[in-house]
C-alpha atoms as a PDB file:
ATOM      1  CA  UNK A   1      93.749 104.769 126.799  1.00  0.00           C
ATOM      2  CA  UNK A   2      91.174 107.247 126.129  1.00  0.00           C
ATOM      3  CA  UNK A   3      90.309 108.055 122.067  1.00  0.00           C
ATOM      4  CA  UNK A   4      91.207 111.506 121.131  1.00  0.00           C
ATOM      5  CA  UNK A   5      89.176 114.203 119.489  1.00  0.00           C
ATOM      6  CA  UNK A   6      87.666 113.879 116.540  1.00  0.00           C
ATOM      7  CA  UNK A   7      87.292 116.671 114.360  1.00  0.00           C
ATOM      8  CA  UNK A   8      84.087 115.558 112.739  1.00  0.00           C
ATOM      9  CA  UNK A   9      84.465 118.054 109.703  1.00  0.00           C
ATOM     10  CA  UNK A  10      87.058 115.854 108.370  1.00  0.00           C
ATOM     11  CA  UNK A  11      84.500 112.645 108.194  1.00  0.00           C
ATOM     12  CA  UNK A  12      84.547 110.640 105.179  1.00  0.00           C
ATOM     13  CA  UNK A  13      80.886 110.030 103.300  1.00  0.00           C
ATOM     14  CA  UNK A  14      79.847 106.404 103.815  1.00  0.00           C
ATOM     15  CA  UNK A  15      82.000 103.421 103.207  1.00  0.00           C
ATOM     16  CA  UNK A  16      79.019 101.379 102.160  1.00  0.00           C
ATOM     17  CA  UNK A  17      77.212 102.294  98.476  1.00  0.00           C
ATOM     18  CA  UNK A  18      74.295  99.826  97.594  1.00  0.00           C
ATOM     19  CA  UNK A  19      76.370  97.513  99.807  1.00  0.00           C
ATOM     20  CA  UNK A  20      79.526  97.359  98.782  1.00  0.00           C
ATOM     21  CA  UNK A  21      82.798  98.598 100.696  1.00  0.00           C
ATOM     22  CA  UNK A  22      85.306  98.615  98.035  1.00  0.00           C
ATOM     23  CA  UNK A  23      85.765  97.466  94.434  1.00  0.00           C
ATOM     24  CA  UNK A  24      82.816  98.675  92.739  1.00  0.00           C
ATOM     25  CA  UNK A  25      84.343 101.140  90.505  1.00  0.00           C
ATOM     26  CA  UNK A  26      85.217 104.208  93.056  1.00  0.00           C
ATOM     27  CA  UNK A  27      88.964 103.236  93.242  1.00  0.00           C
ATOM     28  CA  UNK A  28      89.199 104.082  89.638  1.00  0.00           C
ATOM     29  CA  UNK A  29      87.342 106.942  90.000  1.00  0.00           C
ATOM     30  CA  UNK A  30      89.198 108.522  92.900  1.00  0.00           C
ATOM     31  CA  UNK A  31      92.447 108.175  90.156  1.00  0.00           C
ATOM     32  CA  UNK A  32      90.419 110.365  87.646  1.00  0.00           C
ATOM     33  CA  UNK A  33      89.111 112.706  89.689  1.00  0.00           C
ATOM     34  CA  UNK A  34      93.022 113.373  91.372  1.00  0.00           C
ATOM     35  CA  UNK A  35      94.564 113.880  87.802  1.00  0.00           C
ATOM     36  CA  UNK A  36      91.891 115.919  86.372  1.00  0.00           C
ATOM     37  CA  UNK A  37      92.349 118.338  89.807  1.00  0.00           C
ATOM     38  CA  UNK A  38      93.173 121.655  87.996  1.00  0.00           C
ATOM     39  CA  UNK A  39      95.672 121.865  90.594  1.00  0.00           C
ATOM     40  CA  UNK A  40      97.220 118.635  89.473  1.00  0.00           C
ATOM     41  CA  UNK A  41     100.643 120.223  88.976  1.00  0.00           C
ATOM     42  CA  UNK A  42     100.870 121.489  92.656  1.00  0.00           C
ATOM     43  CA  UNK A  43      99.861 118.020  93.390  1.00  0.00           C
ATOM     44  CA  UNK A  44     103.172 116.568  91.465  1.00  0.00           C
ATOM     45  CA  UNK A  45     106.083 115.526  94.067  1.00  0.00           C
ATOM     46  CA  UNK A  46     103.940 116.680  97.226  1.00  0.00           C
ATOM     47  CA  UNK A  47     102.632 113.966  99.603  1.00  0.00           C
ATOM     48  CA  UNK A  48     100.840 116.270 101.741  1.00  0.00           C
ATOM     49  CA  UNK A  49      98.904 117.538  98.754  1.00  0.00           C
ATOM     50  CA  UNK A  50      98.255 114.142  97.080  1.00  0.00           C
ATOM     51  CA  UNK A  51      97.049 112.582 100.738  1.00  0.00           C
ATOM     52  CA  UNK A  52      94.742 115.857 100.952  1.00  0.00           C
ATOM     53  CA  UNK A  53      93.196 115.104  96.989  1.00  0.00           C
ATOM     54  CA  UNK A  54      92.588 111.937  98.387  1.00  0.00           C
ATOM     55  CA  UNK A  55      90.907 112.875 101.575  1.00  0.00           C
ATOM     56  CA  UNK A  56      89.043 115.492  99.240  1.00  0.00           C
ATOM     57  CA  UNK A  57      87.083 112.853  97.038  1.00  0.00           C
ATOM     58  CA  UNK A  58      86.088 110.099 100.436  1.00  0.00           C
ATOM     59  CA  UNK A  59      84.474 113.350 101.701  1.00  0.00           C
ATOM     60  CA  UNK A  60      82.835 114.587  98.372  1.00  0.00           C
ATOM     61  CA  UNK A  61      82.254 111.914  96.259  1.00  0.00           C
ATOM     62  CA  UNK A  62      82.486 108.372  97.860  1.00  0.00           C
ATOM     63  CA  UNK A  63      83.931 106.968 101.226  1.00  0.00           C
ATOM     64  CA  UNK A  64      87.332 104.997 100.956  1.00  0.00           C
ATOM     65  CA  UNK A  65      88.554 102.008 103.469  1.00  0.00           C
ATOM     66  CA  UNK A  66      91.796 104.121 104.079  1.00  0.00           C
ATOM     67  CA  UNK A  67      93.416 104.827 107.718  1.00  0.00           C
ATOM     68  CA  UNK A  68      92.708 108.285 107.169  1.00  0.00           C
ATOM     69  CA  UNK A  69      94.313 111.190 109.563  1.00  0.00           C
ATOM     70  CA  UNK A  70      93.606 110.322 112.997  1.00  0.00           C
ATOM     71  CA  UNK A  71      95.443 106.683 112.896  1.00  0.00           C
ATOM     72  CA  UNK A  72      97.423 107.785 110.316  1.00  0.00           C
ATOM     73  CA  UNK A  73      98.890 110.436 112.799  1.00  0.00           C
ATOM     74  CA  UNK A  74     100.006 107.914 115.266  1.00  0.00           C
ATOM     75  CA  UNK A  75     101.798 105.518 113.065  1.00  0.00           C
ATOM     76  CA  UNK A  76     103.305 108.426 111.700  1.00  0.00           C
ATOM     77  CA  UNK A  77     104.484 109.825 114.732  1.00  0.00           C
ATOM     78  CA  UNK A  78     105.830 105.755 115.864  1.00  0.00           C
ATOM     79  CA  UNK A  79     107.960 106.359 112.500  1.00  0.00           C
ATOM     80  CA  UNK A  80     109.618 109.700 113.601  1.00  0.00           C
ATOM     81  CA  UNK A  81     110.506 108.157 116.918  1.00  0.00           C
ATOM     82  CA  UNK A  82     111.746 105.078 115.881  1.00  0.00           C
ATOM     83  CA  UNK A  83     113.260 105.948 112.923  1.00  0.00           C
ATOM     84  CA  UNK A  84     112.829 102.351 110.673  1.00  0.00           C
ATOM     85  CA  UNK A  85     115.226 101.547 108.064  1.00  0.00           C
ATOM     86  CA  UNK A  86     112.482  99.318 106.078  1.00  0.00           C
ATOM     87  CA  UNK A  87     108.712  98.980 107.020  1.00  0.00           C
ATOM     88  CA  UNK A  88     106.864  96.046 105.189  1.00  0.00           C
ATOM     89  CA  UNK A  89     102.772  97.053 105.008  1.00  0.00           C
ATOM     90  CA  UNK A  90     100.608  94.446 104.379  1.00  0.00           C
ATOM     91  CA  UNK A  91      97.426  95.547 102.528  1.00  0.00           C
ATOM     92  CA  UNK A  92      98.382  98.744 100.140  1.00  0.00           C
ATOM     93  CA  UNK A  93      94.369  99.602  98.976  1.00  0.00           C
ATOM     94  CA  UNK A  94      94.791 103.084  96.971  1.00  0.00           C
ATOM     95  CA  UNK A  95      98.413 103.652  98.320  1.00  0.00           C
ATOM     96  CA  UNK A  96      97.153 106.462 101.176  1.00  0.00           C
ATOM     97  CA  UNK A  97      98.738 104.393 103.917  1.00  0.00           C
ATOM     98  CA  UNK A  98     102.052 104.123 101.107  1.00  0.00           C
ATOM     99  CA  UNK A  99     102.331 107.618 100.688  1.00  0.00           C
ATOM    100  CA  UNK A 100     101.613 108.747 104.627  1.00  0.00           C
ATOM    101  CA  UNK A 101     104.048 106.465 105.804  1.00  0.00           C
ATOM    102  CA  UNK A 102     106.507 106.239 103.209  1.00  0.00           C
ATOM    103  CA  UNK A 103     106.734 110.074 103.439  1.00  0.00           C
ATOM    104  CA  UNK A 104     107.227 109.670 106.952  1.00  0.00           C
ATOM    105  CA  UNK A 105     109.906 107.131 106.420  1.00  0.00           C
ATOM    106  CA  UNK A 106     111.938 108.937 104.109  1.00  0.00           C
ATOM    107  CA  UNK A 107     111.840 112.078 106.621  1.00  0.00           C
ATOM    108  CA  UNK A 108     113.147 109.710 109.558  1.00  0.00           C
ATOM    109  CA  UNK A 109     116.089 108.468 107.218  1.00  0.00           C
ATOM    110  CA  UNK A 110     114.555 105.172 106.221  1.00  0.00           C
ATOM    111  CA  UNK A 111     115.274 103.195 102.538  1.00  0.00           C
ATOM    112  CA  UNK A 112     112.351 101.159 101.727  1.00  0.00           C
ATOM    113  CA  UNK A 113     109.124 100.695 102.423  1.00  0.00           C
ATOM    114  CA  UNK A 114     107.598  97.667 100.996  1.00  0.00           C
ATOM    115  CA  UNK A 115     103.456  97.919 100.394  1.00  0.00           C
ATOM    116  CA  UNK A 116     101.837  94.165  99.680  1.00  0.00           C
ATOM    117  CA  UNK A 117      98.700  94.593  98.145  1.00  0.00           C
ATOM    118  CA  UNK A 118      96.051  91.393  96.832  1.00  0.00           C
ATOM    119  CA  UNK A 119      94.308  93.436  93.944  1.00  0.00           C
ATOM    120  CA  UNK A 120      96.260  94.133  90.901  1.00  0.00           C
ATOM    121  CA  UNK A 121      93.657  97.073  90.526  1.00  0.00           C
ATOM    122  CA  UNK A 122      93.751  98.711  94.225  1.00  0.00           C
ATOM    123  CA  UNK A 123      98.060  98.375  93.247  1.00  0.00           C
ATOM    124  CA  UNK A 124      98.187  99.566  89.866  1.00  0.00           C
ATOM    125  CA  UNK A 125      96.019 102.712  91.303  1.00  0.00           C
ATOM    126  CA  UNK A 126      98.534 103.052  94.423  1.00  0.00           C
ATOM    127  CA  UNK A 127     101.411 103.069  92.299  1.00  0.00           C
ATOM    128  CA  UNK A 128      99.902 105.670  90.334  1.00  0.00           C
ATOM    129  CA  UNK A 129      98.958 108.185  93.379  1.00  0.00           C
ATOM    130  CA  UNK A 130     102.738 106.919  94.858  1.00  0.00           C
ATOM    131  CA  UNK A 131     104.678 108.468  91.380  1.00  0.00           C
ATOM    132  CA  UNK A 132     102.405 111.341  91.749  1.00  0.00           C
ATOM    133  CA  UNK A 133     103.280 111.849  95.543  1.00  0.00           C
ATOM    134  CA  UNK A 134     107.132 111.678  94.241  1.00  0.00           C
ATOM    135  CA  UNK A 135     107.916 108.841  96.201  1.00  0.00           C
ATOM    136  CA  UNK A 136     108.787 106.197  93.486  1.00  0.00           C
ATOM    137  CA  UNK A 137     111.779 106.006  94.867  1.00  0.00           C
ATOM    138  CA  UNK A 138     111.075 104.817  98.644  1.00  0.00           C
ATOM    139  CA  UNK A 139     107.963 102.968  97.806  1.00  0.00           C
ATOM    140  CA  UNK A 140     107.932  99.286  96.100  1.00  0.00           C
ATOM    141  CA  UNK A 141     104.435  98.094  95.627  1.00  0.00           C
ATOM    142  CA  UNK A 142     104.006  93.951  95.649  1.00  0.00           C
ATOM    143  CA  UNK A 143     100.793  92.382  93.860  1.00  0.00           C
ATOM    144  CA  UNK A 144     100.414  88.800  96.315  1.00  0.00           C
ATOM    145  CA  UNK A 145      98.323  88.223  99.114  1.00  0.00           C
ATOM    146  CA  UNK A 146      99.965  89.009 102.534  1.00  0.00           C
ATOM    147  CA  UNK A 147     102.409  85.246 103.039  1.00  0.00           C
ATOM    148  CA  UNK A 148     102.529  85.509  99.094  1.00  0.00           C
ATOM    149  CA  UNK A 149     104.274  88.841  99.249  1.00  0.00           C
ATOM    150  CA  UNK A 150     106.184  87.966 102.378  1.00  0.00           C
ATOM    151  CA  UNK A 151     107.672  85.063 100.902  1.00  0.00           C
ATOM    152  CA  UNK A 152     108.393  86.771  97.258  1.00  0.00           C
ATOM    153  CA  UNK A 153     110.380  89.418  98.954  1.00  0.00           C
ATOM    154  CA  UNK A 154     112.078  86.911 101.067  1.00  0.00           C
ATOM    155  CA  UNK A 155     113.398  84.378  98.911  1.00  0.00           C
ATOM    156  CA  UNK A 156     114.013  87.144  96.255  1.00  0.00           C
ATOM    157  CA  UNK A 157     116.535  88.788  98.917  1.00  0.00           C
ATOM    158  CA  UNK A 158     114.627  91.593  99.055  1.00  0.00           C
ATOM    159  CA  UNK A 159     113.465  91.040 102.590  1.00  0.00           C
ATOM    160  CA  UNK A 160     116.842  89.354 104.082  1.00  0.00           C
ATOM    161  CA  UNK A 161     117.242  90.414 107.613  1.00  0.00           C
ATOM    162  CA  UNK A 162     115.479  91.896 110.550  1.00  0.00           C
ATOM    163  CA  UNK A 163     111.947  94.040 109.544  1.00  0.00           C
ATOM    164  CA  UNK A 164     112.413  97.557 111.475  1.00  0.00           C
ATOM    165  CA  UNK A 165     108.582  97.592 111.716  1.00  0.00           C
ATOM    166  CA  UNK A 166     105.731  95.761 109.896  1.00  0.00           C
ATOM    167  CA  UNK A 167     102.124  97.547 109.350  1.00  0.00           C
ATOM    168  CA  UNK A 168      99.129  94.723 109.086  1.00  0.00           C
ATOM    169  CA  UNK A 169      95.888  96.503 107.549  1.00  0.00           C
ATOM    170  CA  UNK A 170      94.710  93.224 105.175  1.00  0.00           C
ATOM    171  CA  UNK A 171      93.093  90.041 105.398  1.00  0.00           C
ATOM    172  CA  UNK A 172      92.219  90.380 109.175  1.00  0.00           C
ATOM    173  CA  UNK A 173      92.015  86.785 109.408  1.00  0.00           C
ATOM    174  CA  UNK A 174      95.731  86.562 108.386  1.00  0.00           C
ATOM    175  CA  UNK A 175      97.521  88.491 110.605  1.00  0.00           C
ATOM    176  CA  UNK A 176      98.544  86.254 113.256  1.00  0.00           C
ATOM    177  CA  UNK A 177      99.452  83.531 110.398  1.00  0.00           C
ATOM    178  CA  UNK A 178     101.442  86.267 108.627  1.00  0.00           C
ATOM    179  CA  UNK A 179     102.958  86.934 111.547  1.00  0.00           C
ATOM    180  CA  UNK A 180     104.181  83.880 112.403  1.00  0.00           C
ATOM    181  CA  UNK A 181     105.340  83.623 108.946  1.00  0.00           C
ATOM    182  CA  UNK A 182     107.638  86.747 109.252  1.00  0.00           C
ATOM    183  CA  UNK A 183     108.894  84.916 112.782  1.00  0.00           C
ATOM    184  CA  UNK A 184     109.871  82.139 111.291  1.00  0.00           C
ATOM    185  CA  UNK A 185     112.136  83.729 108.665  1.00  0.00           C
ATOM    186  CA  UNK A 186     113.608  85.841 111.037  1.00  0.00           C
ATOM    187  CA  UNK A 187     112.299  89.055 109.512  1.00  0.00           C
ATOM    188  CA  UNK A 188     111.036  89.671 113.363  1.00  0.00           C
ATOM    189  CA  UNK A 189     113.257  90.594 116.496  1.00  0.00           C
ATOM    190  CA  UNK A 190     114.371  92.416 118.964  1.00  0.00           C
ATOM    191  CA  UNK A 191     113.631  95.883 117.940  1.00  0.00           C
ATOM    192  CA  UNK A 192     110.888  95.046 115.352  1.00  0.00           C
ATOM    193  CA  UNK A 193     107.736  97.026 115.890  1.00  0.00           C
ATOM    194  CA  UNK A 194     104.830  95.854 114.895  1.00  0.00           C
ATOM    195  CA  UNK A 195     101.119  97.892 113.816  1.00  0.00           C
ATOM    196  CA  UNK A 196      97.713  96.297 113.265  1.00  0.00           C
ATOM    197  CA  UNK A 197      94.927  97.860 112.432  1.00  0.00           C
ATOM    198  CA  UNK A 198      91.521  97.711 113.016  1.00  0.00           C
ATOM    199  CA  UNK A 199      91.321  95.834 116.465  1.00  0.00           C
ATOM    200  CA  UNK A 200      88.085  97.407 116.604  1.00  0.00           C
ATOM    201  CA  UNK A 201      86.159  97.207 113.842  1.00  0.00           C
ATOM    202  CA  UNK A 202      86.199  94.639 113.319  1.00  0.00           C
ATOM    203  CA  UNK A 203      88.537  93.552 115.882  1.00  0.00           C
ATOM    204  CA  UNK A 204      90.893  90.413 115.764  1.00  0.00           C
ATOM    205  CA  UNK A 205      91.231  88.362 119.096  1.00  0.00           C
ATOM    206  CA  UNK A 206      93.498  85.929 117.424  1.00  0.00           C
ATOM    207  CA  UNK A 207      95.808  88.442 116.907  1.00  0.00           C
ATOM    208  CA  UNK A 208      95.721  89.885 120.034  1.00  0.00           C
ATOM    209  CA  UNK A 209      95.599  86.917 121.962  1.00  0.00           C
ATOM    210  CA  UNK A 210      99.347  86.154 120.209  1.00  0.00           C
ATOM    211  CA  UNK A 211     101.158  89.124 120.613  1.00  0.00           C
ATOM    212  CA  UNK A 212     100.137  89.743 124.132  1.00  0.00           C
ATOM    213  CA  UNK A 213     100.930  86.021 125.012  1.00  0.00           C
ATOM    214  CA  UNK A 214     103.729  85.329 127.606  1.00  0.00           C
ATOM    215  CA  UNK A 215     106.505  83.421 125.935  1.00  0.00           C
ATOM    216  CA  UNK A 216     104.775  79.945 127.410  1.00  0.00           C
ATOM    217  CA  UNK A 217     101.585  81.056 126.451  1.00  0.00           C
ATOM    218  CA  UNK A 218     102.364  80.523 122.529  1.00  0.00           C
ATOM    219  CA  UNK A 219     104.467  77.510 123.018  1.00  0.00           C
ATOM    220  CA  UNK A 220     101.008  76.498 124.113  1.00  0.00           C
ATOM    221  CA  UNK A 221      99.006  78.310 121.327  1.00  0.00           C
ATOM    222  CA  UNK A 222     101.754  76.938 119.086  1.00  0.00           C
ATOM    223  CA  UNK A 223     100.899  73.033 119.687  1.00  0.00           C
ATOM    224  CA  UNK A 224      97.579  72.487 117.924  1.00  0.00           C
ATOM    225  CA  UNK A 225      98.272  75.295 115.139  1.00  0.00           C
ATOM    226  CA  UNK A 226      97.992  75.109 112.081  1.00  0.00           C
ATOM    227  CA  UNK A 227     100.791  77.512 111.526  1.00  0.00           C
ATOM    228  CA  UNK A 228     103.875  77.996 113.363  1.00  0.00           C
ATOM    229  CA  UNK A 229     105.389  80.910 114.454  1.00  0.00           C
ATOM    230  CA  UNK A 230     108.263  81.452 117.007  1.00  0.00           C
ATOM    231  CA  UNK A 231     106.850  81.709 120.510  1.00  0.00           C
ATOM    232  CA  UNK A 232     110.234  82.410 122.189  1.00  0.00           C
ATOM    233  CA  UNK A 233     110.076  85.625 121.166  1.00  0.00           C
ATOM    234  CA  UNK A 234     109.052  88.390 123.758  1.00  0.00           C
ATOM    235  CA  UNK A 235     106.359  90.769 122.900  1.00  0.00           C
ATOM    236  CA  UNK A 236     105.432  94.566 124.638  1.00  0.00           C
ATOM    237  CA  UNK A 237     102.106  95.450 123.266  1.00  0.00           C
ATOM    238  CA  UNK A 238      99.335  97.670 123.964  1.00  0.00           C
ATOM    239  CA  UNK A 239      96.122  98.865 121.706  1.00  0.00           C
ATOM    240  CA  UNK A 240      95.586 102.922 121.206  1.00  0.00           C
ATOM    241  CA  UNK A 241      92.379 104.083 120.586  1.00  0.00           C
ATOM    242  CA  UNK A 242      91.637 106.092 117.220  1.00  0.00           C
ATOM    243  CA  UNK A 243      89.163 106.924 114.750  1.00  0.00           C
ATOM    244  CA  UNK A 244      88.558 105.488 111.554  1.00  0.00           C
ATOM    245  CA  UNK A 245      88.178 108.607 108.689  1.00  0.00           C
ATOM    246  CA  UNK A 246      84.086 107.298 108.840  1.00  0.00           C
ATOM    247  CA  UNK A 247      83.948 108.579 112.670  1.00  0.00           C
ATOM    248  CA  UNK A 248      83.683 105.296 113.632  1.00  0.00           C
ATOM    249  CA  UNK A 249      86.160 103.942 116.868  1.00  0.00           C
ATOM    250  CA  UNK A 250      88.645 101.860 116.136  1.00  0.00           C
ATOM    251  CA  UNK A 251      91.965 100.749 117.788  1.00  0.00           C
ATOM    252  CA  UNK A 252      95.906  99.866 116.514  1.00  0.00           C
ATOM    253  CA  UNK A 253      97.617  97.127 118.105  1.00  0.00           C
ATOM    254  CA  UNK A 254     101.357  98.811 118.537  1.00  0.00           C
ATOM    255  CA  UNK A 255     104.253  96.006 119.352  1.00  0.00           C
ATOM    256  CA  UNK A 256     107.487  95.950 120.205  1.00  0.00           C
ATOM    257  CA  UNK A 257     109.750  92.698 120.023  1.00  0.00           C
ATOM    258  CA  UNK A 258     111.790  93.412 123.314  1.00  0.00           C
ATOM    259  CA  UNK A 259     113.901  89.768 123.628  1.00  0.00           C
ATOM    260  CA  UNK A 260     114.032  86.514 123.094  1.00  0.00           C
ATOM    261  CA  UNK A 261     114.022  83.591 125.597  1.00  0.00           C
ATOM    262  CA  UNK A 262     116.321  81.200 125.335  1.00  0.00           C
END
């Protein structure tokens, strides 16, 4: 599929400062510089607005690793068509992806949406821009790494049936493992739509490789790894080619679980 447009007014300043990516200070920063916004009180209860303060400081002050508008737009419009009762994201950052989504979400008629983020920091500054967007209620913010927070919302009962969709923007290196760690609890099936990110830069054949696989292709895969998943389950996937908010191209990795073989 060809990448669409990019309007390249809306590019983000660099990522990279003395090189560094994240955590050296600007996710802090971003919070102060949204709450001292003399418009902070339009801000209050509007996602649109909060997503927009956000966008306003990666393009003034200091680039942020978010998904930004143009990916943000498909997953968003996946949401509206699908209509997901619960969506479990896997890497929170500064809550941009939270507040998009979760926005979207609660539009469609969804509960919960359940943002798992490593970083105590990057969480505690989500949750912050989350309350601000007014969407305390619909989004539940998890400190763990991605199978910690998968398996702290499972055996708490939080997580205890079927995932409507599941969005993957971490560790790259553990998507397929956290997966196959959602298959195995039977958080994923028919029905369950599943987003990765960044299948571009930097890409993540692993990942690929798995959810593309025929149903004997993984029972394959599945002999020698290290971690199991649940290879009888039938995949439909196909990348769609975006822009990250640097202007760079990247790609999402949309799936849909469409059966199970016996």
């Amino acid at each position: 599929m060809e990448t669409s447009e990019l309007d390249r007014s809306k590019i983000y300043k660099s990522w990279e400062v003395d090189g560094k990516f994240h955590s050296d200070g600007r996710e802090v920063t971003l919070l102060g510089y949204v709450y001292s916004r003399p418009d902070i009180d339009q801000l209050r209860g509007s996602p649109q607005k909060v997503l927009e303060a956000i966008d306003d400081f990666a393009r003034s002050v200091t680039g942020l690793i978010n998904i930004g508008e143009a990916k943000g737009a498909v997953v968003t419009k996946l949401i509206a068509d699908c209509k997901p009762a619960t969506i479990l994201e896997l890497g929170g950052y500064v809550g941009y992806s939270a507040i998009l989504f979760g926005d979207a979400l609660r539009k469609a008629g969804g509960k919960q949406y359940h943002s798992v983020e490593k970083s105590p920091l990057f969480a505690a500054v989500a949750a912050s821009l989350v309350d601000l967007a007014g969407l305390r209620d619909v989004v539940r913010i998890t400190v763990g790494t991605g199978a910690e927070g998968i398996q702290r919302l499972y055996d708490s009962g939080v997580l205890k049936s079927q995932l409507s969709m599941a969005f993957f923007d971490h560790h790259k290196p553990s998507y397929t493992s956290d997966l196959k760690r959602c298959e195995r609890l039977g958080l994923v099936g028919p029905g369950t739509v599943l987003v990765a990110d960044n299948m571009i830069l930097p890409g993540n054949p692993p990942y690929a490789e798995w959810v593309r696989a025929s149903v004997a292709e993984k029972q394959e895969l599945d002999k020698n790894a290290e971690e199991k998943g649940s290879p009888n389950l039938q995949y439909k996937s196909r990348a769609i080619k975006s822009w990250e908010p640097s202007g760079h191209e990247d790609a999402l990795e949309i799936t849909e679980c469409v059966g199970i073989e016996a």
